[in-house]
N, C-alpha and C. Protein backbone atom coordinates (compact mmCIF):
# COMPACT_ATOMS: atom_id res chain seq x y z
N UNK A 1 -3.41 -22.71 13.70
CA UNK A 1 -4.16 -21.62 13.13
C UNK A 1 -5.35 -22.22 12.40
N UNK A 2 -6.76 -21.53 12.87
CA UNK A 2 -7.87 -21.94 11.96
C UNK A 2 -7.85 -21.50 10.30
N UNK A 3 -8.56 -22.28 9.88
CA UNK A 3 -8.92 -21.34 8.35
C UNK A 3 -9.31 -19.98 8.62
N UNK A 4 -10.88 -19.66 10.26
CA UNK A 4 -10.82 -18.61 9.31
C UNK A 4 -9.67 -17.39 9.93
N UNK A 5 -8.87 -17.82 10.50
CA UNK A 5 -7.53 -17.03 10.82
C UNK A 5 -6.78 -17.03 9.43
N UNK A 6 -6.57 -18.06 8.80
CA UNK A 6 -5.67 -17.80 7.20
C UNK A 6 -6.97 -16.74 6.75
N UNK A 7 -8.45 -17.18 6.65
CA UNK A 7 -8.74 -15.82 5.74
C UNK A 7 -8.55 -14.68 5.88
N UNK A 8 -9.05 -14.41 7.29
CA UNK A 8 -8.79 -12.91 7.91
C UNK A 8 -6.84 -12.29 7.61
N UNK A 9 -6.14 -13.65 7.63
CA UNK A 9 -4.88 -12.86 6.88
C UNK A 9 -4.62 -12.42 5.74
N UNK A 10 -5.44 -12.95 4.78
CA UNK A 10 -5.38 -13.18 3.35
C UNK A 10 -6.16 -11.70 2.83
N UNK A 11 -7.63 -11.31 4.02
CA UNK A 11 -8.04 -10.44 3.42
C UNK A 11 -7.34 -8.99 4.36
N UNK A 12 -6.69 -9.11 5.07
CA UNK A 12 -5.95 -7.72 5.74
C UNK A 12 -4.54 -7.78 4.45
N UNK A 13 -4.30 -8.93 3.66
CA UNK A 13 -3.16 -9.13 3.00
C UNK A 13 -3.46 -7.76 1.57
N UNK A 14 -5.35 -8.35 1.34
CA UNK A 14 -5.32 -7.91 0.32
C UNK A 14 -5.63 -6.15 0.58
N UNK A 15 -6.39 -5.87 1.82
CA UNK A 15 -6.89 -4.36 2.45
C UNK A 15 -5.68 -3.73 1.71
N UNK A 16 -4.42 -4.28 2.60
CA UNK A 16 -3.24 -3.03 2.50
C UNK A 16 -2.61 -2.92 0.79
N UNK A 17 -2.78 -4.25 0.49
CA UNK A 17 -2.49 -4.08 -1.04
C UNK A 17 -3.36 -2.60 -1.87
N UNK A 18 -4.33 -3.05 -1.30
CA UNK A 18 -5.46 -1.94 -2.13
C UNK A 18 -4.69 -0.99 -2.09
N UNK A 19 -4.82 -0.23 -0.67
CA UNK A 19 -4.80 0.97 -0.33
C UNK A 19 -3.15 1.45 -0.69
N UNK A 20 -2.38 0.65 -0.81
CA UNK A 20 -0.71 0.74 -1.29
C UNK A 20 -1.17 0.66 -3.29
N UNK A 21 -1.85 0.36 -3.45
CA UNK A 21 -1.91 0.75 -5.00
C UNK A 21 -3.00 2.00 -5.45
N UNK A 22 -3.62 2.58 -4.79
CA UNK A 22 -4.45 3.74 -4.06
C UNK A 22 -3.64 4.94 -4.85
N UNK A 23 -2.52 4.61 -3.59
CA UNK A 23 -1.39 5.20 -3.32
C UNK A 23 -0.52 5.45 -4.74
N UNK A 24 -0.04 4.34 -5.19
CA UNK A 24 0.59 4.51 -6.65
C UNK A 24 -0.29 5.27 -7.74
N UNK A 25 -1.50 5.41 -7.62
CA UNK A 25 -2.85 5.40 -8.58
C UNK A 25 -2.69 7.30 -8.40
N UNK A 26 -2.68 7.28 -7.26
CA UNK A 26 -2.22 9.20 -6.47
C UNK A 26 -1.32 9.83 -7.05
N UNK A 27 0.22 9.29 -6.54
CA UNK A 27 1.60 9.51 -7.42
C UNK A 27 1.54 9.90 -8.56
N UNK A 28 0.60 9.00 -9.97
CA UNK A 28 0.90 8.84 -11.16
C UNK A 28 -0.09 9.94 -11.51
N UNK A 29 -1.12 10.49 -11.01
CA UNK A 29 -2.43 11.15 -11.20
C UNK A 29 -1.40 12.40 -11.06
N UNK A 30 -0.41 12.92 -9.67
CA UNK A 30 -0.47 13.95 -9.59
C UNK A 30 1.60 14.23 -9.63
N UNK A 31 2.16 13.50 -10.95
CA UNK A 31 3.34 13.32 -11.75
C UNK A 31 4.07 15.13 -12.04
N UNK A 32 2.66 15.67 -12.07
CA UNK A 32 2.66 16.78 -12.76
C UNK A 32 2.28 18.37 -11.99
N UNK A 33 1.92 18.01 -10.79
CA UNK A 33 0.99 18.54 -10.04
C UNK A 33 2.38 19.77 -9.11
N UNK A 34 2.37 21.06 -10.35
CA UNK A 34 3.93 21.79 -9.22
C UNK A 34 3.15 23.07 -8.09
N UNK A 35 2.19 22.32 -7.76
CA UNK A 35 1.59 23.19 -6.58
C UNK A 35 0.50 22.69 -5.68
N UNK A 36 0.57 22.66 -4.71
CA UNK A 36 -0.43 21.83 -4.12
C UNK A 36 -1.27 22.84 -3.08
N UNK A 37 -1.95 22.51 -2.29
CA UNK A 37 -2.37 23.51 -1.32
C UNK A 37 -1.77 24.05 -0.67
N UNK A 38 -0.35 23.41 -0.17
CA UNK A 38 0.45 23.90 0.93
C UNK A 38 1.31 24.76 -0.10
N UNK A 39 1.45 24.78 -1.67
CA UNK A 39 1.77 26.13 -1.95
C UNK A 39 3.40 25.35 -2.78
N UNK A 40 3.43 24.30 -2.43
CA UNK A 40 5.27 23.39 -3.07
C UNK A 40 4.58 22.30 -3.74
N UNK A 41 5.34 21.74 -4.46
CA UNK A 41 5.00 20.26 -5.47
C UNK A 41 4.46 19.18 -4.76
N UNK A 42 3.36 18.41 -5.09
CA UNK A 42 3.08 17.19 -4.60
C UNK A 42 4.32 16.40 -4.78
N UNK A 43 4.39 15.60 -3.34
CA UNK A 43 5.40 15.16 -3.09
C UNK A 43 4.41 13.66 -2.74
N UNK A 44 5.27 12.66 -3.48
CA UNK A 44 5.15 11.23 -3.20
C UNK A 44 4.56 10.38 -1.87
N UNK A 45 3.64 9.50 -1.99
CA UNK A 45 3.36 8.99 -1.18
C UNK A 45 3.65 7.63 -1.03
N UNK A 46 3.92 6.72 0.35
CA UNK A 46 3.96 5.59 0.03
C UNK A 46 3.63 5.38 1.68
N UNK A 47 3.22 3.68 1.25
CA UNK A 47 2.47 3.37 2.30
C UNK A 47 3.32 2.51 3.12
N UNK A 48 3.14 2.33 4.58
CA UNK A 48 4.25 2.04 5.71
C UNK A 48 3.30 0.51 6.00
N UNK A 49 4.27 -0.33 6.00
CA UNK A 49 3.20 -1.51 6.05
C UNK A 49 3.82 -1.99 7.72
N UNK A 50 2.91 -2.95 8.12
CA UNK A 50 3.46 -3.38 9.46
C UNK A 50 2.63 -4.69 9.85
N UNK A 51 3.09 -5.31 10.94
CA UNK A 51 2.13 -6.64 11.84
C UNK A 51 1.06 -5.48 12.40
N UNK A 52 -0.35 -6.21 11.85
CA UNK A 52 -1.62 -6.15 12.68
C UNK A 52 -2.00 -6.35 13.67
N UNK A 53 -1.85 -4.78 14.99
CA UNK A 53 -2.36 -5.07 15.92
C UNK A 53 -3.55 -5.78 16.65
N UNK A 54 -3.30 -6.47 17.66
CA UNK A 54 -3.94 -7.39 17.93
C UNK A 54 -4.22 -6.86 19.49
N UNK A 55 -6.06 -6.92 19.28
CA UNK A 55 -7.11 -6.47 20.52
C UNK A 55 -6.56 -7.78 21.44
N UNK A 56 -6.90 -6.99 22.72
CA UNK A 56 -6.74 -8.13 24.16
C UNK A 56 -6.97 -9.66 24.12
N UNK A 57 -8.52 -9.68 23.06
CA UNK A 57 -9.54 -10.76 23.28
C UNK A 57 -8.85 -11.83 22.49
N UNK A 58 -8.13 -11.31 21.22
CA UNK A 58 -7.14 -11.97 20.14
C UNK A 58 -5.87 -12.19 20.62
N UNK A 59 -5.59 -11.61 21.39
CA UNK A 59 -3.80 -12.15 22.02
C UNK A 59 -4.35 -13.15 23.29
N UNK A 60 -5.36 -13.15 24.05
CA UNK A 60 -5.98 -14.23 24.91
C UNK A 60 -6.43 -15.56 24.38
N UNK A 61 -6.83 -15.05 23.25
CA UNK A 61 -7.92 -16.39 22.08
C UNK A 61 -5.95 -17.40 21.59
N UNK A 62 -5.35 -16.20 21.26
CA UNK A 62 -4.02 -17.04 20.93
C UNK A 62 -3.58 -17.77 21.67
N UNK A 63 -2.69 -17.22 22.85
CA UNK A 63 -2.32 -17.99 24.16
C UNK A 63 -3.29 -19.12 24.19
N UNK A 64 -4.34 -19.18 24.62
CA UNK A 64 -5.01 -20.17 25.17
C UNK A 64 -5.45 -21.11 23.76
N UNK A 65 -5.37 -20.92 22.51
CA UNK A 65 -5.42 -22.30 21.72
C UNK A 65 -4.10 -22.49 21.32
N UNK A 66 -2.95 -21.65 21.13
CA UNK A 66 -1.64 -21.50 20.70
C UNK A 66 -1.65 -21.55 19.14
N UNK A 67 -2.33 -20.63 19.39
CA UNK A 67 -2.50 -20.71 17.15
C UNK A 67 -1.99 -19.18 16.84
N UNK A 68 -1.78 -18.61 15.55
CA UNK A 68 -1.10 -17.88 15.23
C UNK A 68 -1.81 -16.98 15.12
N UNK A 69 -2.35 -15.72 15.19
CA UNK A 69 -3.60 -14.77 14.92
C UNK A 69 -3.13 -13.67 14.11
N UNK A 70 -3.04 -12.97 12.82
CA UNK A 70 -2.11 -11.90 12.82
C UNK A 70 -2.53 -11.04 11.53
N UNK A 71 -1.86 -11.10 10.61
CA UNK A 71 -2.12 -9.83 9.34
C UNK A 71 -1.27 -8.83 9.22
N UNK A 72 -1.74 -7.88 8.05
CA UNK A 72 -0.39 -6.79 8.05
C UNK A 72 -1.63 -5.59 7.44
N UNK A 73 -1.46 -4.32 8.03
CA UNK A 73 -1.88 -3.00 7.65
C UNK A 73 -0.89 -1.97 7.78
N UNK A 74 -1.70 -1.06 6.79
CA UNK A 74 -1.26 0.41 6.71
C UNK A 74 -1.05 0.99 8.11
N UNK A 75 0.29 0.86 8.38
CA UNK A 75 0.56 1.92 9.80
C UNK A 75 0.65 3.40 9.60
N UNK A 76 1.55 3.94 8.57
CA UNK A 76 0.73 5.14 8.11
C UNK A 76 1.09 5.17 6.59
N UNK A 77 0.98 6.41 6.27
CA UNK A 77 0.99 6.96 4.78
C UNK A 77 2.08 8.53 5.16
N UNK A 78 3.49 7.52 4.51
CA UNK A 78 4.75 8.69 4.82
C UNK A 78 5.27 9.34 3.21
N UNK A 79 5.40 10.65 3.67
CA UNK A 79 5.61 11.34 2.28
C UNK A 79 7.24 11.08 2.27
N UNK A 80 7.69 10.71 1.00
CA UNK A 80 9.21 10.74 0.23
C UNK A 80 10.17 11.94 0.63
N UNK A 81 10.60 12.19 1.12
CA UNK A 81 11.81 13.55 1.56
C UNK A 81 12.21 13.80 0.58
N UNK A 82 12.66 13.06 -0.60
CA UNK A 82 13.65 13.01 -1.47
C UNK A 82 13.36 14.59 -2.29
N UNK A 83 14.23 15.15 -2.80
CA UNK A 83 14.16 16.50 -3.21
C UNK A 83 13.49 16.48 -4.52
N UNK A 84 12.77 17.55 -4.75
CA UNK A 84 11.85 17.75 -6.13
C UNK A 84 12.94 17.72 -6.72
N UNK A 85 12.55 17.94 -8.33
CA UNK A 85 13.48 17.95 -9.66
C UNK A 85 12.91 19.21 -9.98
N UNK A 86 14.57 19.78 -10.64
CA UNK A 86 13.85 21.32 -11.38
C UNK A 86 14.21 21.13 -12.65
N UNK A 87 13.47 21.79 -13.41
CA UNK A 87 13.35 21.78 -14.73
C UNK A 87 13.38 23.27 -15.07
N UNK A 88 14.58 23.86 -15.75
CA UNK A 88 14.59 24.82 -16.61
C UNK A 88 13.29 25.35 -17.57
N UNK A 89 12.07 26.11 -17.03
CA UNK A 89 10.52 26.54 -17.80
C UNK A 89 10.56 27.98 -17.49
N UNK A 90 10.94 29.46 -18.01
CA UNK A 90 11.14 30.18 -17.29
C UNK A 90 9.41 30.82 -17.51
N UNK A 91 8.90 29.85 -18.32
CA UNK A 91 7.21 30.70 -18.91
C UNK A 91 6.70 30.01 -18.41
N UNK A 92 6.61 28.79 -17.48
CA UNK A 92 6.03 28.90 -16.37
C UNK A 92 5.71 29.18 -15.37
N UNK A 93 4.37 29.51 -14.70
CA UNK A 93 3.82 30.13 -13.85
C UNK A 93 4.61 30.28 -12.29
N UNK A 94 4.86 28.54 -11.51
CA UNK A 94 5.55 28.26 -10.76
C UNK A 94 6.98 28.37 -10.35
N UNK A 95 7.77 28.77 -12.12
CA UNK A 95 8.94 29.15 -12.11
C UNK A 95 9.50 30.54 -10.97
N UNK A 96 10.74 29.76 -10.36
CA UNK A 96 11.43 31.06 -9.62
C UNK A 96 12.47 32.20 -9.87
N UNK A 97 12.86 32.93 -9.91
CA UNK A 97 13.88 33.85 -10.06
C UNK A 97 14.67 33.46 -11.09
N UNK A 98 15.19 32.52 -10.95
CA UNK A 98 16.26 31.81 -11.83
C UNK A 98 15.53 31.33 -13.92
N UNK A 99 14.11 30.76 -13.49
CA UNK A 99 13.27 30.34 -14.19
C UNK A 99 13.38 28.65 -13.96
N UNK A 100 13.76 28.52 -12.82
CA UNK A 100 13.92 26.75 -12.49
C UNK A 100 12.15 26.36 -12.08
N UNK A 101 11.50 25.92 -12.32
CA UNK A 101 10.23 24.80 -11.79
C UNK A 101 10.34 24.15 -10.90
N UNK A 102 10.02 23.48 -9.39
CA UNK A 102 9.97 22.30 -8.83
C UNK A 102 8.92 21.47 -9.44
N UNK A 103 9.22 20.30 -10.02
CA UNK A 103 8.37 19.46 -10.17
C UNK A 103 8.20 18.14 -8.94
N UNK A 104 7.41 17.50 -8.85
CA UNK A 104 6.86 16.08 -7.90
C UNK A 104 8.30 15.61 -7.87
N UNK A 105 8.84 15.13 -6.52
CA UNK A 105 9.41 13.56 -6.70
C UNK A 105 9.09 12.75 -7.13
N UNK A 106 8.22 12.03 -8.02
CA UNK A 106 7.58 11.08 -8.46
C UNK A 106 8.17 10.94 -9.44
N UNK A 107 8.65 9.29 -9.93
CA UNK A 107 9.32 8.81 -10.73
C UNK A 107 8.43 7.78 -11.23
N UNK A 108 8.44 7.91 -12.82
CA UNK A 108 7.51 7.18 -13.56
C UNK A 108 7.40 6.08 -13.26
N UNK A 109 9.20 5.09 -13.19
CA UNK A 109 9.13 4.09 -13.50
C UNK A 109 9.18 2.98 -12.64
N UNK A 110 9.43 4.04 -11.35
CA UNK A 110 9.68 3.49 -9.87
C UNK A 110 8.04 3.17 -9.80
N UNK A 111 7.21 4.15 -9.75
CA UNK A 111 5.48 4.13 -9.78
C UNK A 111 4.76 2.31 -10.82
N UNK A 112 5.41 2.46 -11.67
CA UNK A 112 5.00 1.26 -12.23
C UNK A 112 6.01 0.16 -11.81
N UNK A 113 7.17 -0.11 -11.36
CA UNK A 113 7.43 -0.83 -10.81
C UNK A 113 6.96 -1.44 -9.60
N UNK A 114 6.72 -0.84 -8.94
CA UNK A 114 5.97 -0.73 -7.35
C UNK A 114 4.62 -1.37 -7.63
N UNK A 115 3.83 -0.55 -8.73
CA UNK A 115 2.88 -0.89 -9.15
C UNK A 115 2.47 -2.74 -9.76
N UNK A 116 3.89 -2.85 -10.65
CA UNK A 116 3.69 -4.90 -10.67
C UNK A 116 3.68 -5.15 -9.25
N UNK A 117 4.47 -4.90 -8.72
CA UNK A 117 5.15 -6.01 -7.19
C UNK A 117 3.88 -6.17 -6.47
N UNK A 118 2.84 -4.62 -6.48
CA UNK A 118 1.69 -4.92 -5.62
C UNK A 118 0.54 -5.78 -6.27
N UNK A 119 0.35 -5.65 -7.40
CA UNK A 119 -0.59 -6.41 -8.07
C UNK A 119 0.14 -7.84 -8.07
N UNK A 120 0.99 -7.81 -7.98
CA UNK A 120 1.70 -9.86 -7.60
C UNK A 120 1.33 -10.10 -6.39
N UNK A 121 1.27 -9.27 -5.23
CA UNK A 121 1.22 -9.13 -3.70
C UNK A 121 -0.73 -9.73 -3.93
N UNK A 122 -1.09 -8.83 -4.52
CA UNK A 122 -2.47 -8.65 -4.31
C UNK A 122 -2.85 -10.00 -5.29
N UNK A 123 -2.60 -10.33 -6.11
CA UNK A 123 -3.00 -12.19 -6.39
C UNK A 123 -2.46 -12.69 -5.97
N UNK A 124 -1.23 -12.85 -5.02
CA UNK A 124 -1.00 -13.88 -4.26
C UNK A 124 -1.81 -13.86 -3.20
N UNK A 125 -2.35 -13.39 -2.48
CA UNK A 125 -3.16 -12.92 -1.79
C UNK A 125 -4.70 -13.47 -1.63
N UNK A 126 -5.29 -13.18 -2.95
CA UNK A 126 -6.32 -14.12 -3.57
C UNK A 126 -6.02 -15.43 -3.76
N UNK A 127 -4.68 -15.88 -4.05
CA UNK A 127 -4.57 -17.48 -4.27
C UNK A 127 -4.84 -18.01 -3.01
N UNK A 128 -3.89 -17.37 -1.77
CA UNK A 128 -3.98 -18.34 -0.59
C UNK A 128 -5.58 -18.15 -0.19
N UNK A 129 -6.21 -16.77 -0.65
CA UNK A 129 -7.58 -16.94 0.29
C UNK A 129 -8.69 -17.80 -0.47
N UNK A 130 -8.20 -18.18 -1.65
CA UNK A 130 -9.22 -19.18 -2.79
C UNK A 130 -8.59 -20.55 -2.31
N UNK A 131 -7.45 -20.69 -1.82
CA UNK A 131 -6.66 -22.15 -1.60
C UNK A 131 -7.37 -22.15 0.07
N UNK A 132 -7.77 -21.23 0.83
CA UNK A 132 -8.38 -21.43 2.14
C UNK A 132 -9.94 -21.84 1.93
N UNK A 133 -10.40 -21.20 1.35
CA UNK A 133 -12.01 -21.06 0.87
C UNK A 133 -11.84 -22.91 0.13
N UNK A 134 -11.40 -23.59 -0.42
CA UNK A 134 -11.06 -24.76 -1.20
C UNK A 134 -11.20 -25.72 -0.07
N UNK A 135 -10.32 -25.97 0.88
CA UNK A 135 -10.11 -26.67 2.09
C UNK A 135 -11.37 -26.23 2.76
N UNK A 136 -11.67 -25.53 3.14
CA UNK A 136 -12.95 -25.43 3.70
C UNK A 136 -14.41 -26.17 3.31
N UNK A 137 -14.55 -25.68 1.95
CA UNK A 137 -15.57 -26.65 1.09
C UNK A 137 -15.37 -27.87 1.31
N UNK A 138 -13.77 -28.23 1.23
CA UNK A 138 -13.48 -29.33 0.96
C UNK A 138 -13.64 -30.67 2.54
N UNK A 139 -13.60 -29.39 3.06
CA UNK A 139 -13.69 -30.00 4.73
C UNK A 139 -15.57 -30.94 5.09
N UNK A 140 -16.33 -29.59 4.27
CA UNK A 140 -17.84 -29.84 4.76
C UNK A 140 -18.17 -30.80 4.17
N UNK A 141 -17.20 -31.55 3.08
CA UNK A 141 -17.50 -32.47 1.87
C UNK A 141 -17.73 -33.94 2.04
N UNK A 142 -16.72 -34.16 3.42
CA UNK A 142 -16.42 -35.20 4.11
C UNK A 142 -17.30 -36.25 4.27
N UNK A 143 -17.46 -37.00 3.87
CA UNK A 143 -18.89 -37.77 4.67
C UNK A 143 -18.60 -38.02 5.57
């Protein structure tokens, strides 16, 4: 594998990080949110990670040097099934018959948990692509 194959992994490493803390940034914004357009509670998002498909020219370029070509992206963005929480509010607006609320699946602490693991994801990420960018300099340095 070339360097700039480690960068191009390093920066699809960091793409999906983003967009998976996007995601947590969404959750925590809308904790509270007991109606959405479709008319029921915002319901949780989280992001589906996977191996980076690889065009014809990149699975040919592989085979024929035998180097590793690859990365990881957002395959999609799947909503949580898990059932809302009701909360006894009967003077709220959203309240039903009973006076129960659906509030979000969204759990505070799961949201900030998720939330370290990706920001560790996302500087590790930067280390290997500053430890690639290093070797490189370090390559042109050569006399």
């Amino acid at each position: 594998m070339g360097l700039d194959s480690a960068m191009a992994i390093s920066l699809s490493g960091l793409e999906a990080q983003r967009l998976t803390m996007e995601l947590i940034a969404s959750n925590l914004a809308n904790i509270n949110s007991t109606r959405t357009v479709y008319g029921e509670p915002y319901r949780r998002r989280i992001a589906v990670l996977g191996e980076k498909q690889l065009s014809f020219s990149d699975v040919l370029r592989q085979a024929n040097a035998k180097v590793g070509i690859g990365g990881v992206e957002v395959v999609e963005v799947a909503e949580d099934l898990s059932p809302f929480q009701k909360v006894y509010q009967p003077s709220h607006p959203d309240a039903d018959s009973h006076g129960y609320v659906s509030l979000p699946n969204v759990n505070y602490s799961t949201e900030m948990a998720d939330m370290v693991e990706v920001s560790r994801l996302y500087e590790a990420n930067i280390t290997a692509f500053n430890a690639t960018k290093k070797m490189m300099q370090d390559t042109l340095q050569l006399p």
